[in-house]
PDB file of N, CA and C in Angstrom:
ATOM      1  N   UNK A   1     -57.562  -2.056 -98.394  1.00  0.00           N
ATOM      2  CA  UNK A   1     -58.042  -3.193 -97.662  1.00  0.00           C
ATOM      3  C   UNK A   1     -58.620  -4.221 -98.640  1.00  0.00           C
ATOM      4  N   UNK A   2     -58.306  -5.726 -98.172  1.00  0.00           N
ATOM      5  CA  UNK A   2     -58.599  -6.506 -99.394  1.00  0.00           C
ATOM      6  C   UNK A   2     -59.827  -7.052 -99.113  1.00  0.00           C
ATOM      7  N   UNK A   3     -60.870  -7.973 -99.453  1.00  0.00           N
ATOM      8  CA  UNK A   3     -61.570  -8.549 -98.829  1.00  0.00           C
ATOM      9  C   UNK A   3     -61.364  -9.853 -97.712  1.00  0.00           C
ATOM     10  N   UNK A   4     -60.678 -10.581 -97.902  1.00  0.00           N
ATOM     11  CA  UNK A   4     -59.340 -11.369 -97.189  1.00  0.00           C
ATOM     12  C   UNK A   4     -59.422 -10.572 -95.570  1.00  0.00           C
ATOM     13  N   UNK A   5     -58.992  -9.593 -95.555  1.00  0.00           N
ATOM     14  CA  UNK A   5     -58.506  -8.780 -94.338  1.00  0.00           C
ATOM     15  C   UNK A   5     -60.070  -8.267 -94.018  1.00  0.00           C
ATOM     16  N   UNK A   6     -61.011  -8.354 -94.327  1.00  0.00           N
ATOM     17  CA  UNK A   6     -62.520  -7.624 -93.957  1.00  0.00           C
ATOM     18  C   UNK A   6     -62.952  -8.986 -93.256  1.00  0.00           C
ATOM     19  N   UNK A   7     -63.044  -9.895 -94.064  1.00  0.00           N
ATOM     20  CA  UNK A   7     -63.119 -11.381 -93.798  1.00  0.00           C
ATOM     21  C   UNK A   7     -62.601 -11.944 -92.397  1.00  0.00           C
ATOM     22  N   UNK A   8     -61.424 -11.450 -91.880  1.00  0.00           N
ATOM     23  CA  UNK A   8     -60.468 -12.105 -90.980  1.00  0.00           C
ATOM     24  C   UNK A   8     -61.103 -11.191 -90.002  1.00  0.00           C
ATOM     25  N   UNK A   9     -61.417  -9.956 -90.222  1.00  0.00           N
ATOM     26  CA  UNK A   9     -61.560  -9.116 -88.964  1.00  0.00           C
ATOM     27  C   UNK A   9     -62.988  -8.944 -88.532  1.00  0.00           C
ATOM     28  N   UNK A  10     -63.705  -9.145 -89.465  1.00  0.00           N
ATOM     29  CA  UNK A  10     -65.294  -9.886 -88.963  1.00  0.00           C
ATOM     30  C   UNK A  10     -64.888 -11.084 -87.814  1.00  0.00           C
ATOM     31  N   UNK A  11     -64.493 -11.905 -88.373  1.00  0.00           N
ATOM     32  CA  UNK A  11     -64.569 -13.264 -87.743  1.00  0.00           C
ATOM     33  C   UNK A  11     -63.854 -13.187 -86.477  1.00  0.00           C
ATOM     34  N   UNK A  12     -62.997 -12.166 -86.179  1.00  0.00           N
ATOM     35  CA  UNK A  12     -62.050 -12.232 -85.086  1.00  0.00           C
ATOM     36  C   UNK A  12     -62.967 -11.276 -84.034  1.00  0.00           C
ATOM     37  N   UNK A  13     -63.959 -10.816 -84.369  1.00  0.00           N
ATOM     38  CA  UNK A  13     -64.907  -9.945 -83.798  1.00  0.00           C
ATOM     39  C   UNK A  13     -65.944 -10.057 -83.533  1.00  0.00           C
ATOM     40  N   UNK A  14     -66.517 -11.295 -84.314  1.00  0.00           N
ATOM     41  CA  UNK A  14     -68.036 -11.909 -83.814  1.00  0.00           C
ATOM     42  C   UNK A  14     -67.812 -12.907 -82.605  1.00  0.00           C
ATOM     43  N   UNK A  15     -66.880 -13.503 -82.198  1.00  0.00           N
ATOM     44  CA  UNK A  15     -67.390 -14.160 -80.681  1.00  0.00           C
ATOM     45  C   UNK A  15     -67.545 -12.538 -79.546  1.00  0.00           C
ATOM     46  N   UNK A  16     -66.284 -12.083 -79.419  1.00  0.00           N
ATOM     47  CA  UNK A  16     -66.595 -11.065 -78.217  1.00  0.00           C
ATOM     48  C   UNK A  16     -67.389 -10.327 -78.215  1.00  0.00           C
ATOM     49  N   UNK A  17     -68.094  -9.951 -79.662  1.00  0.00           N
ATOM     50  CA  UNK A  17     -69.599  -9.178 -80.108  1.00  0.00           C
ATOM     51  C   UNK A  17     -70.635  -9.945 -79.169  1.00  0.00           C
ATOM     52  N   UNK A  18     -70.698 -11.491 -79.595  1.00  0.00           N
ATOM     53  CA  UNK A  18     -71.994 -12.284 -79.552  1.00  0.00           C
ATOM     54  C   UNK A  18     -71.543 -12.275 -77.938  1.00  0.00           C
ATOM     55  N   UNK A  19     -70.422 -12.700 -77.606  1.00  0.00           N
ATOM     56  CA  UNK A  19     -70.290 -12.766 -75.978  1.00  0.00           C
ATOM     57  C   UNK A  19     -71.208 -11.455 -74.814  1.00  0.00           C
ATOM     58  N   UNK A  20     -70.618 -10.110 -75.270  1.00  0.00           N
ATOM     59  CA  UNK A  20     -71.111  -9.393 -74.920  1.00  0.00           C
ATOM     60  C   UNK A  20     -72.401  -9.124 -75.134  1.00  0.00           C
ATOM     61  N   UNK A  21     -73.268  -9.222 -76.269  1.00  0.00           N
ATOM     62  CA  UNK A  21     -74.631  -9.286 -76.010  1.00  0.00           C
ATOM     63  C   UNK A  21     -75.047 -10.063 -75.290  1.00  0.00           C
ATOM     64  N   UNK A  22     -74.497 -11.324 -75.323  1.00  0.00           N
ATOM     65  CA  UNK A  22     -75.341 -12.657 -74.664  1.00  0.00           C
ATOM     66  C   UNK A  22     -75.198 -11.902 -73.098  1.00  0.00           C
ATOM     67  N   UNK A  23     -74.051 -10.903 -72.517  1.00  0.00           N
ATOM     68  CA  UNK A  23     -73.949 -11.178 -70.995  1.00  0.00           C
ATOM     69  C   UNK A  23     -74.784 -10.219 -70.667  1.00  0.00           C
ATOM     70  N   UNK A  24     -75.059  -9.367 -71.292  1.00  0.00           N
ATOM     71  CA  UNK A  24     -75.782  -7.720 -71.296  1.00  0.00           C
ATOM     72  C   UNK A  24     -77.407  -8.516 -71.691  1.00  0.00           C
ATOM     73  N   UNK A  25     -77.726  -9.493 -72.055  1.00  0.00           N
ATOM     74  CA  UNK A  25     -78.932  -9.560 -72.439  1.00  0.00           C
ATOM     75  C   UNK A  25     -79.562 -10.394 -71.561  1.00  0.00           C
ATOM     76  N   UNK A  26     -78.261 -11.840 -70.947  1.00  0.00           N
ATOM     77  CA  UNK A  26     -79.021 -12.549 -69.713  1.00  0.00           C
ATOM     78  C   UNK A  26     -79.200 -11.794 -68.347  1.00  0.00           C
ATOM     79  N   UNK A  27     -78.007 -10.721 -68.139  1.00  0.00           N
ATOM     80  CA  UNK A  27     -78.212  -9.892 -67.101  1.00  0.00           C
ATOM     81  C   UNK A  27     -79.663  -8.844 -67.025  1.00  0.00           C
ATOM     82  N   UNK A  28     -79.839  -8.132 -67.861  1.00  0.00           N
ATOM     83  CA  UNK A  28     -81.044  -7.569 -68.019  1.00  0.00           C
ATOM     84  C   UNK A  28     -82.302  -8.551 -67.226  1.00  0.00           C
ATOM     85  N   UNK A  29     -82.825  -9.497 -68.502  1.00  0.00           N
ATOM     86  CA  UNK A  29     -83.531 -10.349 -68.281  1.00  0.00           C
ATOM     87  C   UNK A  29     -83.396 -11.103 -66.702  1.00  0.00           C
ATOM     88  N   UNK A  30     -82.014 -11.651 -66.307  1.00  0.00           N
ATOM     89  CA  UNK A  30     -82.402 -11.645 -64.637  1.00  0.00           C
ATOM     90  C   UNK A  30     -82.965 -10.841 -63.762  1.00  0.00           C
ATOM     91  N   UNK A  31     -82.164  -9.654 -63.901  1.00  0.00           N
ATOM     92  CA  UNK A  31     -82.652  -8.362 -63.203  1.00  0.00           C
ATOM     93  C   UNK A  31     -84.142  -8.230 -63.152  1.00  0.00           C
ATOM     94  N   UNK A  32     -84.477  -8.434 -64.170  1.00  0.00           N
ATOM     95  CA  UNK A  32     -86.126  -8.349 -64.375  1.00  0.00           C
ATOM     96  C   UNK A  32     -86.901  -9.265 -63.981  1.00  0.00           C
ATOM     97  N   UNK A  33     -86.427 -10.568 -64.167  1.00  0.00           N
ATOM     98  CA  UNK A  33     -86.962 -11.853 -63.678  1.00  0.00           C
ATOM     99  C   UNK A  33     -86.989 -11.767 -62.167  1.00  0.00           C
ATOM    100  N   UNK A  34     -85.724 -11.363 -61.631  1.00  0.00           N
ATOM    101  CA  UNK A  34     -85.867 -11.972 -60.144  1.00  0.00           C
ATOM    102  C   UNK A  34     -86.383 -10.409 -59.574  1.00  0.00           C
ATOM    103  N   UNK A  35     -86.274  -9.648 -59.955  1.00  0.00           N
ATOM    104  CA  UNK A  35     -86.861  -8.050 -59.357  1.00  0.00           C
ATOM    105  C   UNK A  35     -85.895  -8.370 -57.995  1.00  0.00           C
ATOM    106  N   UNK A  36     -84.637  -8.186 -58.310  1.00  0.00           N
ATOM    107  CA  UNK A  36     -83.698  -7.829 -56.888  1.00  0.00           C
ATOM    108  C   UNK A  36     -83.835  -6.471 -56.489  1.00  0.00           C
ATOM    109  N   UNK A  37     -83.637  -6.955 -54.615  1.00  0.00           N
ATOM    110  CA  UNK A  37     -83.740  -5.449 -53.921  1.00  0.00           C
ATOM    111  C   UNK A  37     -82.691  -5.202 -54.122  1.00  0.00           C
ATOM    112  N   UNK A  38     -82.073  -3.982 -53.499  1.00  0.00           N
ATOM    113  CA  UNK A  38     -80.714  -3.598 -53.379  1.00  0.00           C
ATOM    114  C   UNK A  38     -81.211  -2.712 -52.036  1.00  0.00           C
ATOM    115  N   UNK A  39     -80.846  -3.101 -51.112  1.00  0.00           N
ATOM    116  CA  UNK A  39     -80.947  -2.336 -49.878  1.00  0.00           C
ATOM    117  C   UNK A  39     -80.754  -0.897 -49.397  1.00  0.00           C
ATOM    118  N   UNK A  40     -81.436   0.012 -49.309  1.00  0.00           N
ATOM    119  CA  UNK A  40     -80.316   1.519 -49.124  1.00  0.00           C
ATOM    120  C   UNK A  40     -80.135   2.018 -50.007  1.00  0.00           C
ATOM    121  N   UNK A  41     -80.881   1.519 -51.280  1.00  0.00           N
ATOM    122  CA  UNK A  41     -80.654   2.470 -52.625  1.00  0.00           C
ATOM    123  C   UNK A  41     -81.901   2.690 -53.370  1.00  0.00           C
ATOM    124  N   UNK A  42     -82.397   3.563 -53.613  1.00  0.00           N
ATOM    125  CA  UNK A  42     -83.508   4.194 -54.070  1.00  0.00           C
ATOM    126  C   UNK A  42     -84.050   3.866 -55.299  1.00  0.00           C
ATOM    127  N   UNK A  43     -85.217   3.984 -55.858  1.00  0.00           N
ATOM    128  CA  UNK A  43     -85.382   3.666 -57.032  1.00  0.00           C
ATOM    129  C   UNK A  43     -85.905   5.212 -57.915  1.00  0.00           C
ATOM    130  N   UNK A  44     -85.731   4.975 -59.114  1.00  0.00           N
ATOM    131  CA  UNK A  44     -85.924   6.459 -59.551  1.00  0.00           C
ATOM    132  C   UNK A  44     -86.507   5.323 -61.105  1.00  0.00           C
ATOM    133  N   UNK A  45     -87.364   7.002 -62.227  1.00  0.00           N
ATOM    134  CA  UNK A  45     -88.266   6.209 -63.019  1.00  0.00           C
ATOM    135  C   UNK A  45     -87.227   7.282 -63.928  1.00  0.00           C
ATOM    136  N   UNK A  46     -86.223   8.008 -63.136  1.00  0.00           N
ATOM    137  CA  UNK A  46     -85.338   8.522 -64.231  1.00  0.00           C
ATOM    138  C   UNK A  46     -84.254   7.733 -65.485  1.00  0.00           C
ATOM    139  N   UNK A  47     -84.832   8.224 -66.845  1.00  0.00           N
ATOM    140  CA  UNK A  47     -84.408   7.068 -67.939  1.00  0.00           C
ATOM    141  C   UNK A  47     -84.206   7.786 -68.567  1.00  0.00           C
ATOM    142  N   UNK A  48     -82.368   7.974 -68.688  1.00  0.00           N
ATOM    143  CA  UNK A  48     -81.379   8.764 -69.640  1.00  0.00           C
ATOM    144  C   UNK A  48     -81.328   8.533 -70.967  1.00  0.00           C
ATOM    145  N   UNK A  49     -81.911   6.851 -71.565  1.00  0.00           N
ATOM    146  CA  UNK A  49     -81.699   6.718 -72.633  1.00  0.00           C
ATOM    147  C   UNK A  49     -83.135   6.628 -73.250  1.00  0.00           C
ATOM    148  N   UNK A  50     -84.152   7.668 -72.977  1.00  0.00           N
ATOM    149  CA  UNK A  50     -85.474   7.358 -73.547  1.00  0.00           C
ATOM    150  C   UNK A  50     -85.706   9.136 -74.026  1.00  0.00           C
ATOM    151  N   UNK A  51     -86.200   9.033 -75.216  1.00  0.00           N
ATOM    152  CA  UNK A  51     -86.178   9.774 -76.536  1.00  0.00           C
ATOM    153  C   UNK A  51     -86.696  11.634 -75.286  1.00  0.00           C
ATOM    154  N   UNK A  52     -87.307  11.148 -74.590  1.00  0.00           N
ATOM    155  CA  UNK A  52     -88.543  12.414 -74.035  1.00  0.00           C
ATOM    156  C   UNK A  52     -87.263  13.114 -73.060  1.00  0.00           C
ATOM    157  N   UNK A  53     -86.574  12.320 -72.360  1.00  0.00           N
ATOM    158  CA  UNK A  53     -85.776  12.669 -71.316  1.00  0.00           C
ATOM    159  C   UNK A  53     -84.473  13.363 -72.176  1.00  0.00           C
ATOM    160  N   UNK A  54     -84.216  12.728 -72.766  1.00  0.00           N
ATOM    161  CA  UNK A  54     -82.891  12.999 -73.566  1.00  0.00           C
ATOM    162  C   UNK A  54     -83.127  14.634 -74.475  1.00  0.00           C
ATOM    163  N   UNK A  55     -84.056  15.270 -74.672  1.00  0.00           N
ATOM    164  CA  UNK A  55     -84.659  16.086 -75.367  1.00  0.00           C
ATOM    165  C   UNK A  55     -85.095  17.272 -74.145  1.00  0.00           C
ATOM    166  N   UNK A  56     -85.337  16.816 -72.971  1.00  0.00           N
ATOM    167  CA  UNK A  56     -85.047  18.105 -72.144  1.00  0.00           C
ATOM    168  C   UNK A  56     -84.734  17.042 -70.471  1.00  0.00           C
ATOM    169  N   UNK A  57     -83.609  16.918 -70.210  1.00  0.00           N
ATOM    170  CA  UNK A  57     -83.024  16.171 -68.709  1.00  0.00           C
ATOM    171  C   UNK A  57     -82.772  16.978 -68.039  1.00  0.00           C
ATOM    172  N   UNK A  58     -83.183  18.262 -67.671  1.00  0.00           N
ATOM    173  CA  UNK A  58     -82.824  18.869 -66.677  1.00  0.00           C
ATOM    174  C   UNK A  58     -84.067  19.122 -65.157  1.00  0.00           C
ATOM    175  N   UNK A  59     -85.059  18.639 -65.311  1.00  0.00           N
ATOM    176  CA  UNK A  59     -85.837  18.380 -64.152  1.00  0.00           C
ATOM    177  C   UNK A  59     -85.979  16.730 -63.977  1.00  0.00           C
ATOM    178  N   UNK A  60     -85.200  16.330 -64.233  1.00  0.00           N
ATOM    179  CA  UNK A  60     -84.587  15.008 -63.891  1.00  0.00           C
ATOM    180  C   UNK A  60     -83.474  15.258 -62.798  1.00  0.00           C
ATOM    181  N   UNK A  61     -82.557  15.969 -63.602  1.00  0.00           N
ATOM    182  CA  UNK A  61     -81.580  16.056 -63.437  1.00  0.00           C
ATOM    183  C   UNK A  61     -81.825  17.079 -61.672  1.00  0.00           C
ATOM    184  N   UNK A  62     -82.740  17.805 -61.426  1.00  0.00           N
ATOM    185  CA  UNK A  62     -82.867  18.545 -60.438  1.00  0.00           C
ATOM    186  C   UNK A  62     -83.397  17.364 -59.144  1.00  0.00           C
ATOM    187  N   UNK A  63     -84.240  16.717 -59.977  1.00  0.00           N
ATOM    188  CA  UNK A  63     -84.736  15.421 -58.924  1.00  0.00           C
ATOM    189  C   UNK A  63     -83.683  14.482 -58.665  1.00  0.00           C
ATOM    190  N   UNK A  64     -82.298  14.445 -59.156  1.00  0.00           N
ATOM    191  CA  UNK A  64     -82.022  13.359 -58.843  1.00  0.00           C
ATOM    192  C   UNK A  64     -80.754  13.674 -57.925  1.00  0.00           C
ATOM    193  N   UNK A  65     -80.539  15.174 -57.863  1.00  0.00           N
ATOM    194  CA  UNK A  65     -79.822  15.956 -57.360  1.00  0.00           C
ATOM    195  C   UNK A  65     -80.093  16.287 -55.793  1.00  0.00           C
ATOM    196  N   UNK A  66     -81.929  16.420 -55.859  1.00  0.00           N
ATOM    197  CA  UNK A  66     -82.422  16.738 -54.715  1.00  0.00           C
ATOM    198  C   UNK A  66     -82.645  15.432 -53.776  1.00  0.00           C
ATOM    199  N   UNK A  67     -82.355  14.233 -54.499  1.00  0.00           N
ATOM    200  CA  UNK A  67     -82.289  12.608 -53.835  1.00  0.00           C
ATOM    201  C   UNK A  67     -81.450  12.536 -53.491  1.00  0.00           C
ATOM    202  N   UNK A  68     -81.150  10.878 -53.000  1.00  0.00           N
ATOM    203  CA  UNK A  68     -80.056  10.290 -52.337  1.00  0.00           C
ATOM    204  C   UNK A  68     -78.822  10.301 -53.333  1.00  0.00           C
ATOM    205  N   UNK A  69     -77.525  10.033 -52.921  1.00  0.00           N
ATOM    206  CA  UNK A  69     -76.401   9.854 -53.870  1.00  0.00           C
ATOM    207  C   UNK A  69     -76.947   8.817 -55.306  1.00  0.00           C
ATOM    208  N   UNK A  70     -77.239   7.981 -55.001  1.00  0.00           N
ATOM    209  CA  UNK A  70     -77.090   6.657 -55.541  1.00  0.00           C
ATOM    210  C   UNK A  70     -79.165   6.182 -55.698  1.00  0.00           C
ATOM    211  N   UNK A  71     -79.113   6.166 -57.023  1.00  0.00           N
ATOM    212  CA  UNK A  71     -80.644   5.943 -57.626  1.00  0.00           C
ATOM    213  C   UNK A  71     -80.329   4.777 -58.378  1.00  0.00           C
ATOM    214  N   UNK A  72     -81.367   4.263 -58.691  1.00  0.00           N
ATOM    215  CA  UNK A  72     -81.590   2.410 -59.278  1.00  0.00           C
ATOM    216  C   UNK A  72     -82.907   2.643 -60.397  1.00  0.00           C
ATOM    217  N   UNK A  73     -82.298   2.884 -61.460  1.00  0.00           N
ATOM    218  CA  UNK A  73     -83.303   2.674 -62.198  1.00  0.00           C
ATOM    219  C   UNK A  73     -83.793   1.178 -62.979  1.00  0.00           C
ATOM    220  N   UNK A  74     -84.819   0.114 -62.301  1.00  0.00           N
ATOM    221  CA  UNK A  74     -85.268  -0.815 -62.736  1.00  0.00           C
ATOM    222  C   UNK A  74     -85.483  -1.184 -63.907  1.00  0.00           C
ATOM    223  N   UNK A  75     -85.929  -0.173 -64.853  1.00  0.00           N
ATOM    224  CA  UNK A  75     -86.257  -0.968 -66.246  1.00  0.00           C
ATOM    225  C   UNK A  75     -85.024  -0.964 -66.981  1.00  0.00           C
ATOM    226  N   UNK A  76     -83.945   0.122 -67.036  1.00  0.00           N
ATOM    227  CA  UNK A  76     -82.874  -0.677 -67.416  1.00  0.00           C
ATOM    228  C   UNK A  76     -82.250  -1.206 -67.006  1.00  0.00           C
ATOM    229  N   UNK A  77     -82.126  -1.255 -65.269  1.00  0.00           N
ATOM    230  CA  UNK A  77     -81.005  -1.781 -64.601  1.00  0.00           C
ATOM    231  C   UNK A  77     -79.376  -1.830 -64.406  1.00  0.00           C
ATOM    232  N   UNK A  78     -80.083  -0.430 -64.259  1.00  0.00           N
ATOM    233  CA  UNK A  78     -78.680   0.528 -64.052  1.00  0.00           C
ATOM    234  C   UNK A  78     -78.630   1.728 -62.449  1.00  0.00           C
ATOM    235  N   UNK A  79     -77.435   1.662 -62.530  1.00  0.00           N
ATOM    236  CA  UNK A  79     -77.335   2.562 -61.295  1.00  0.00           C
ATOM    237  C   UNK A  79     -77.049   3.775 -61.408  1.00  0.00           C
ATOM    238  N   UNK A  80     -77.381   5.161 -60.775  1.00  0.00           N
ATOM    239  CA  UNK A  80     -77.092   6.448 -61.617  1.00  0.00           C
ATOM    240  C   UNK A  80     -76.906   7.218 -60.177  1.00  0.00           C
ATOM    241  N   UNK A  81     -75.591   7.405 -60.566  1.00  0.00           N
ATOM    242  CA  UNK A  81     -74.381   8.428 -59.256  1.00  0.00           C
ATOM    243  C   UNK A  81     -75.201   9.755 -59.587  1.00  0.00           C
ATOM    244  N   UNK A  82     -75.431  10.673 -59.145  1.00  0.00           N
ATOM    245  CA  UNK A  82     -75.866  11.836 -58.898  1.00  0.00           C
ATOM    246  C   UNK A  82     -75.068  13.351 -58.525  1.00  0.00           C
ATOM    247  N   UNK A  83     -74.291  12.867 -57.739  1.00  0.00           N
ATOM    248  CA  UNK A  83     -73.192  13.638 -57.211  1.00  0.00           C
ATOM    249  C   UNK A  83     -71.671  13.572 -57.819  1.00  0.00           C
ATOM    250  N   UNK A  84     -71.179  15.068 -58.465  1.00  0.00           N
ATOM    251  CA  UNK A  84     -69.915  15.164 -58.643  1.00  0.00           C
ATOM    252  C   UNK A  84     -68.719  14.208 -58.353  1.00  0.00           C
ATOM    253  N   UNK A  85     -68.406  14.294 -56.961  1.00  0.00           N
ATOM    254  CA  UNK A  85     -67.451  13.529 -56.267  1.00  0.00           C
ATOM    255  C   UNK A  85     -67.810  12.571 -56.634  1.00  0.00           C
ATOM    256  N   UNK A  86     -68.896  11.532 -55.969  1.00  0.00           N
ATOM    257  CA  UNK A  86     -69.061  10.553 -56.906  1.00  0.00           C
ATOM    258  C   UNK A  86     -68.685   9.543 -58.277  1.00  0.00           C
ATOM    259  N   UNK A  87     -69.248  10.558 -58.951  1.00  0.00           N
ATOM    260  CA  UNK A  87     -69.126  10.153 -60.218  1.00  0.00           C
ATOM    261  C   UNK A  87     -67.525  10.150 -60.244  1.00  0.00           C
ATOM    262  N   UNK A  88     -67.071  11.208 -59.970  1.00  0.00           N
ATOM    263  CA  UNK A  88     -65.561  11.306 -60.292  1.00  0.00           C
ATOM    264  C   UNK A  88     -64.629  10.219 -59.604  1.00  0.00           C
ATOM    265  N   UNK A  89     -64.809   9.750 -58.492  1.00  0.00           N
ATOM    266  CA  UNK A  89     -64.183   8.731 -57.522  1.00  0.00           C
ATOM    267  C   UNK A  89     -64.486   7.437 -57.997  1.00  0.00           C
ATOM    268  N   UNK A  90     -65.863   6.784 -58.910  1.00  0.00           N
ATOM    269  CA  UNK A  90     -66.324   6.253 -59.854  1.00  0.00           C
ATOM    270  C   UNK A  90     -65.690   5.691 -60.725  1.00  0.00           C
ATOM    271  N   UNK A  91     -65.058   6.806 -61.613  1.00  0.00           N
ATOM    272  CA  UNK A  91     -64.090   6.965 -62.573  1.00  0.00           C
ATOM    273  C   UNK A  91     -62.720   7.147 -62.438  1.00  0.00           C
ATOM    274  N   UNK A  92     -62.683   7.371 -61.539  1.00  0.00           N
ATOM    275  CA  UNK A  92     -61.081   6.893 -61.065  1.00  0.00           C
ATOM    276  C   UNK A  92     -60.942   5.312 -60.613  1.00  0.00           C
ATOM    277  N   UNK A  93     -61.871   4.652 -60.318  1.00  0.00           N
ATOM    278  CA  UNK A  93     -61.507   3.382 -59.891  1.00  0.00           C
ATOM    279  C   UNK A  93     -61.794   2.455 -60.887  1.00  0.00           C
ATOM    280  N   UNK A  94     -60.451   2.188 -61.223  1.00  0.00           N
ATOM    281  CA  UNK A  94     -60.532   0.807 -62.675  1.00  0.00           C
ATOM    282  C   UNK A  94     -60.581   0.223 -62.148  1.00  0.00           C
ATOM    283  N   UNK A  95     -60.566  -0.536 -60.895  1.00  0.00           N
ATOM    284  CA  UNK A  95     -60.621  -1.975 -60.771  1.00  0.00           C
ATOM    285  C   UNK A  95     -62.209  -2.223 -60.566  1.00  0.00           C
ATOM    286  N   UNK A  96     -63.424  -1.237 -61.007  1.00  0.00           N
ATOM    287  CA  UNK A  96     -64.642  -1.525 -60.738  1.00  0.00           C
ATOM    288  C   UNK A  96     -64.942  -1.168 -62.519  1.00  0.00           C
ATOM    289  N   UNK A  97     -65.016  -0.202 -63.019  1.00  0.00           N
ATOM    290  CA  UNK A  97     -64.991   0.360 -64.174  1.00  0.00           C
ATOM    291  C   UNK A  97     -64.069   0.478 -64.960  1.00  0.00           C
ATOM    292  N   UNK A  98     -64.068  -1.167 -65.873  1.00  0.00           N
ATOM    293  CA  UNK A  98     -63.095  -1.453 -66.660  1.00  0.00           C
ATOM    294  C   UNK A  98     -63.324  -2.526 -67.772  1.00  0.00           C
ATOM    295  N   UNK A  99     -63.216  -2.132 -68.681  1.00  0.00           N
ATOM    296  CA  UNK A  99     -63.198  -2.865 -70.176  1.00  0.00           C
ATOM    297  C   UNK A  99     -62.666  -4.733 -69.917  1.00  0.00           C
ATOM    298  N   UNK A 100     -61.703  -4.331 -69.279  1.00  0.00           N
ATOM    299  CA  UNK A 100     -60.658  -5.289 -69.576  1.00  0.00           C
ATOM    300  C   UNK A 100     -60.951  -6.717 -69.569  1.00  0.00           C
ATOM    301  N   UNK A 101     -62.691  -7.092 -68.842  1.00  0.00           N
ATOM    302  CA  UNK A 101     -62.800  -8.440 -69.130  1.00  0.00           C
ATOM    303  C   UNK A 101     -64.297  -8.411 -70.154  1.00  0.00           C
ATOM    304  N   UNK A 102     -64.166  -7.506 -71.078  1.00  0.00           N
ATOM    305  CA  UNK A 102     -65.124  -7.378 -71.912  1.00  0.00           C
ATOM    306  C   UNK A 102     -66.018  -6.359 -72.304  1.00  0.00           C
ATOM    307  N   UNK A 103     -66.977  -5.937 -72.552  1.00  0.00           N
ATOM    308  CA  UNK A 103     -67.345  -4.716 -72.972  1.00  0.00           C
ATOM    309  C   UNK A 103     -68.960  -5.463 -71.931  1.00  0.00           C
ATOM    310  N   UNK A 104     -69.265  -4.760 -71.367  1.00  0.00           N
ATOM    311  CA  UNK A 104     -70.304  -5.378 -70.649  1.00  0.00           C
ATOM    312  C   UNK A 104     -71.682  -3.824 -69.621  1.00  0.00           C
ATOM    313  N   UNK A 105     -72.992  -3.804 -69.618  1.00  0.00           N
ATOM    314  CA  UNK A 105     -72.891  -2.845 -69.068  1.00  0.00           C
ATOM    315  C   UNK A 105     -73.375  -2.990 -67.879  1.00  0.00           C
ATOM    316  N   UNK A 106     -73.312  -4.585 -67.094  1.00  0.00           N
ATOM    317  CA  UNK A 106     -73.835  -4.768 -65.828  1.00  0.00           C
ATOM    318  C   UNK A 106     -73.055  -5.879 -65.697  1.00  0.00           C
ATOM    319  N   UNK A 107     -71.768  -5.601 -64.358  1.00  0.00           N
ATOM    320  CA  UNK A 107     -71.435  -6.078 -63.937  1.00  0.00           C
ATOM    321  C   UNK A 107     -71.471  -6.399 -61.647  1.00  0.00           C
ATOM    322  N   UNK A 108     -71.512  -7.450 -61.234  1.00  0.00           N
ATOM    323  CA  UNK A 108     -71.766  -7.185 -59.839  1.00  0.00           C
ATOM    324  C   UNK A 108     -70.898  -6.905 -59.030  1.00  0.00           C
ATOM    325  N   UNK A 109     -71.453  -5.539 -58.531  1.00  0.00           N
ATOM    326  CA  UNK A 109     -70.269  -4.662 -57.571  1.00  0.00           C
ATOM    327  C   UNK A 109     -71.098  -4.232 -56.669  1.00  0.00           C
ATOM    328  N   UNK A 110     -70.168  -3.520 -55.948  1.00  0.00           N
ATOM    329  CA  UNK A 110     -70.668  -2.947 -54.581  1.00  0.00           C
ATOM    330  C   UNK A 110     -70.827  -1.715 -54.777  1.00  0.00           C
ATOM    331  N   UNK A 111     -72.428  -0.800 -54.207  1.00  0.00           N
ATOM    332  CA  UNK A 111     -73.060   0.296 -54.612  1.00  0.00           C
ATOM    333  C   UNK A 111     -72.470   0.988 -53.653  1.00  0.00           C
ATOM    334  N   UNK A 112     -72.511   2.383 -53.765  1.00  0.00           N
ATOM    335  CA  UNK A 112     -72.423   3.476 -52.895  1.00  0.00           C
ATOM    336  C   UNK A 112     -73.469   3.841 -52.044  1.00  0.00           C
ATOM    337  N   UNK A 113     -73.209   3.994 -50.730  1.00  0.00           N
ATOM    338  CA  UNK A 113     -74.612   3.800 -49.998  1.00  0.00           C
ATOM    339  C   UNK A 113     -74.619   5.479 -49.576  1.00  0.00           C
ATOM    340  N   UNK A 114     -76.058   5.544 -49.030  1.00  0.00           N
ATOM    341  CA  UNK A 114     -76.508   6.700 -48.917  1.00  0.00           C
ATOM    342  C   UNK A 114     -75.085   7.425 -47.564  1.00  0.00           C
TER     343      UNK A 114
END
């Protein structure tokens, strides 16, 4: 690899980089700003990506099991499927969970209700 070709592939990679932070960072910050309800969906203080949880998640994982399908965790602003089927029916549907208009981790869709 030359420097030439390191050069070209930086540059061809910093807008959709900077794009995607910018959409992941104004979304957050709304979320937080406007404190939206979401009707019919629960809130949980369960937080997958914080050092304490990640190191033992399994009485999380029992609480969130023993809840509704569908939990809302506020400070990151994310939604967290609970149930097998779920998740799996989730992941079968690309036209909700899909790359294809960017790398993004909050986009507006329609939740799974209790």
């Amino acid at each position: 690899m030359t420097l030439k070709y390191d050069i070209r592939l930086a540059s061809s990679m910093a807008m959709p980089v900077a794009d995607s932070l910018y959409l992941n960072i104004t979304t957050d910050l709304g979320a937080k700003l406007k404190r939206r309800d979401h009707p019919g969906v629960h809130e949980t203080s369960f937080d997958p990506f914080d050092l304490a949880t990640a190191a033992n998640p399994y009485p999380g994982y029992a609480e969130l099991l023993a809840g509704p399908r569908v939990r809302y965790n506020r400070k990151r602003n994310i939604f967290i499927l609970s149930r097998y089927d779920d998740v799996r029916a989730a992941a079968r549907n690309d036209a909700i969970l899909t790359n294809a208009e960017g790398v993004a981790r909050s986009r507006g869709t329609t939740a799974i209700r209790d």
